[in-house]
Protein backbone atom coordinates (compact mmCIF):
# COMPACT_ATOMS: atom_id res chain seq x y z
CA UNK A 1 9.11 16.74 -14.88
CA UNK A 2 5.76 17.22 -16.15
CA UNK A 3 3.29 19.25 -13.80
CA UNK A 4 -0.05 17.42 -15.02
CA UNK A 5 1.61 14.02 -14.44
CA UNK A 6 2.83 14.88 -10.78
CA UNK A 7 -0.80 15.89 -10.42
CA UNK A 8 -2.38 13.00 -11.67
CA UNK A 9 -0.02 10.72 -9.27
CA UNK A 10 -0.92 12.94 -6.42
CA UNK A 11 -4.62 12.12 -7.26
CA UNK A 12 -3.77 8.26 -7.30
CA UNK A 13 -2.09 8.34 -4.16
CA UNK A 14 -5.15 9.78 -2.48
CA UNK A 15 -6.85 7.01 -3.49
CA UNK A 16 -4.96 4.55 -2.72
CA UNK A 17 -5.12 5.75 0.87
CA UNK A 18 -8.55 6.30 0.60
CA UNK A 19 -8.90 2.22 1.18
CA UNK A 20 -7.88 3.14 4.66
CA UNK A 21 -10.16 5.36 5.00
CA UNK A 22 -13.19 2.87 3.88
CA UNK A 23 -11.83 0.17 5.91
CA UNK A 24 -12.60 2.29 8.80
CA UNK A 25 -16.13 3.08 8.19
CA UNK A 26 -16.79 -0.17 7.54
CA UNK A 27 -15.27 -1.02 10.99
CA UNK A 28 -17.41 1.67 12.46
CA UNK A 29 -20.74 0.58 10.71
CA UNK A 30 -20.27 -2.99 11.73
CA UNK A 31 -18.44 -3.95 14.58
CA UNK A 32 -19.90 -6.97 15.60
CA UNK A 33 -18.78 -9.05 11.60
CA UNK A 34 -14.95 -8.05 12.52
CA UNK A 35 -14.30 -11.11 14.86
CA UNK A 36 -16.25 -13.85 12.98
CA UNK A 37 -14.91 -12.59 9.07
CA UNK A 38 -11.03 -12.05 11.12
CA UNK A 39 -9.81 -15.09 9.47
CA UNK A 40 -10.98 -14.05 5.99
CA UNK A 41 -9.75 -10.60 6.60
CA UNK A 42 -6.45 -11.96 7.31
CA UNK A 43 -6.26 -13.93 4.17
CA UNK A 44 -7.62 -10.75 1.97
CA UNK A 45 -4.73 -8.82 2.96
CA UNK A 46 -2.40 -11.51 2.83
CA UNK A 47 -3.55 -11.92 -0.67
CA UNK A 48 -3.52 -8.49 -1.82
CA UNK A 49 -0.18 -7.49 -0.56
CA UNK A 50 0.69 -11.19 -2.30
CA UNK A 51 -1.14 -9.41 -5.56
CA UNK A 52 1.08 -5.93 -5.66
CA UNK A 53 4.09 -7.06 -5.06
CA UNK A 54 3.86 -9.45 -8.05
CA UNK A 55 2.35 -6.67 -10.37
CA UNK A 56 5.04 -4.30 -8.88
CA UNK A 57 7.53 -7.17 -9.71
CA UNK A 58 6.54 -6.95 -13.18
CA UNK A 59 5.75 -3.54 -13.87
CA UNK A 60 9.21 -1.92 -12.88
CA UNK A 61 11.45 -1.35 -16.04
CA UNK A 62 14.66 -0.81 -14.28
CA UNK A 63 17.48 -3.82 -13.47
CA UNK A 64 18.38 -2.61 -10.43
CA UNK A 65 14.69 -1.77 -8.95
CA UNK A 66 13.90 -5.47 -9.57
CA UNK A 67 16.26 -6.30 -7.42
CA UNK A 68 14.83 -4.19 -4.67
CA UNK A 69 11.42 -5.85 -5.41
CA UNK A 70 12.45 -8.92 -5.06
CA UNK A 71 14.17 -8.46 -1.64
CA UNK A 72 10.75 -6.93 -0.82
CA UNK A 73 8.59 -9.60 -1.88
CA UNK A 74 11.03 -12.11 0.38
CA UNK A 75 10.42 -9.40 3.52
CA UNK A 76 7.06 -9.40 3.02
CA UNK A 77 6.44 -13.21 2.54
CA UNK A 78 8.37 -13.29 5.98
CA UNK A 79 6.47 -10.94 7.63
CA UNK A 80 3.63 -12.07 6.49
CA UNK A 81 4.27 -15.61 8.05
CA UNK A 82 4.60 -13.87 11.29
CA UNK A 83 1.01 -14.56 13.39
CA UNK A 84 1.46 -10.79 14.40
CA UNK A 85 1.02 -9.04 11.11
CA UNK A 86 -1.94 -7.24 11.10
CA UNK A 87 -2.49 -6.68 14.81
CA UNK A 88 0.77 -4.64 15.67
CA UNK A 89 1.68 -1.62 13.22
CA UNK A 90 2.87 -3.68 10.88
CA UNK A 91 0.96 -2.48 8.06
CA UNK A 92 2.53 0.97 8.99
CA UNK A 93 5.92 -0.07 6.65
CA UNK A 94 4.62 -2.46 4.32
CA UNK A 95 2.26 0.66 3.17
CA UNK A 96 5.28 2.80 2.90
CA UNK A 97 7.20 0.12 0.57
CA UNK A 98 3.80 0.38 -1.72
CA UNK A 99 4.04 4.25 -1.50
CA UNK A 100 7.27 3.27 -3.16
CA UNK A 101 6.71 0.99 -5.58
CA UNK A 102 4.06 3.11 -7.18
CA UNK A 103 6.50 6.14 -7.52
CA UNK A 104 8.20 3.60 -9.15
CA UNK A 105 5.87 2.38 -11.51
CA UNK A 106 5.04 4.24 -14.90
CA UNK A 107 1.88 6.08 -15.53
CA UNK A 108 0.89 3.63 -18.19
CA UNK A 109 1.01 0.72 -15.42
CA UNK A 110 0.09 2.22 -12.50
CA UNK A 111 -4.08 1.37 -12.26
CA UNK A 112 -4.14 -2.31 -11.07
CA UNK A 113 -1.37 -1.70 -8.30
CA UNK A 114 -2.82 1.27 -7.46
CA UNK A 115 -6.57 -0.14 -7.03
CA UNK A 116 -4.19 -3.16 -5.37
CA UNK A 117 -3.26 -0.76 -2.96
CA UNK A 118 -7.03 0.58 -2.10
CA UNK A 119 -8.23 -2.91 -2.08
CA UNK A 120 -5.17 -4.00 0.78
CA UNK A 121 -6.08 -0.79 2.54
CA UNK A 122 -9.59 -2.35 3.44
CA UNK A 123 -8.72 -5.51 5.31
CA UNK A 124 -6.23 -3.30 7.25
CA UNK A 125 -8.08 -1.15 8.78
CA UNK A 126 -11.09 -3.33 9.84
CA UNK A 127 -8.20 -5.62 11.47
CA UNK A 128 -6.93 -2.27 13.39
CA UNK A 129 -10.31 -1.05 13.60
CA UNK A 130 -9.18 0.49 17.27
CA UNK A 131 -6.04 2.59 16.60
CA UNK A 132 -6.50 6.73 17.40
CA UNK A 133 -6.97 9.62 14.51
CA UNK A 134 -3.19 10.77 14.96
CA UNK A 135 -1.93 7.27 13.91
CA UNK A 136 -4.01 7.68 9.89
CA UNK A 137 -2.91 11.15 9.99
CA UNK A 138 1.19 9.81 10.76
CA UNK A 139 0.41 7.49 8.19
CA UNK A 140 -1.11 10.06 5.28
CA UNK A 141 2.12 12.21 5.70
CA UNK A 142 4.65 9.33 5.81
CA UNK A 143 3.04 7.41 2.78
CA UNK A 144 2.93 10.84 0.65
CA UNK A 145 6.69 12.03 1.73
CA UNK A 146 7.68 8.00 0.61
CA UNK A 147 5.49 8.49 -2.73
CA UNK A 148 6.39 11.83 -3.69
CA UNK A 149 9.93 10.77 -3.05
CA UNK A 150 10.23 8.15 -5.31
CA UNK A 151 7.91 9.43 -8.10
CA UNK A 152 10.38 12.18 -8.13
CA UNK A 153 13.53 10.05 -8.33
CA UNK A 154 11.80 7.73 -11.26
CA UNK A 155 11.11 10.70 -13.15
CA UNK A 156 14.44 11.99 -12.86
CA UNK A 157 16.37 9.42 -14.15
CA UNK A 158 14.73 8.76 -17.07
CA UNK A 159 15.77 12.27 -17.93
């Protein structure tokens, strides 16, 4: 396993969270847009989780991980049907499976999920505009264990 790349997917993985982390501030800069733009919000996020698992769907080499992806992508469609989606935690597993999936994905492919995943992190977090610190921070270490993980097990078994 190459050092650099392991690097370079750390670096990816930070931002790909980091669309958390904007969603926030633009929850904190303007509060009062959140409840008239919640039905558009809803639909961005429907749309770009929609939007990575397709990519992811096409972008994974392996038989057997397609398989996985497709079970996914019928979860998610489910959950996403679900009128409780983006108020609960909900958001809390569906980022872990795209922690996943972009362990999964080569280097070559991995810039439109991974801007995929920055772009679904904003709609998130100005729908859960009110949950504490110690919930991001749960997040952060759970998303990088799941990445890590998997980027780890990709690169070993094409070895």
């Amino acid at each position: 396993m190459d050092a650099v790349l392991f690097y370079q997917y750390i670096v990816i993985g930070i931002l790909v969270y980091s669309g958390l982390i904007v969603g926030k501030l633009m929850s904190l800069i303007s509060p009062e847009e959140i409840r008239p733009g919640e039905r558009y919000l809803i639909f961005l996020q429907r749309a770009f989780l929609l939007a990575i698992l397709v990519v992811f769907a096409f972008s994974v080499k392996v038989i057997a991980m397609k398989m996985v992806v497709i079970i996914v992508l019928a979860y998610s469609l489910y959950v996403m049907n679900r009128n409780t989606f983006y108020r609960n935690n909900n958001y809390y597993p569906i980022y872990n499976v795209v922690a996943v999936f972009l362990g999964f994905t080569p280097f070559s492919l991995i810039m439109l999920p991974a801007s995929l995943g920055f772009l679904l992190g904003i709609p998130t977090m100005v729908l859960n505009h009110n949950k504490k610190l110690n919930l991001y921070l749960k997040l952060f270490l759970v998303f990088f264990v799941f990445y890590t993980a998997s980027f780890i097990i990709y690169n070993n078994m094409l070895s």
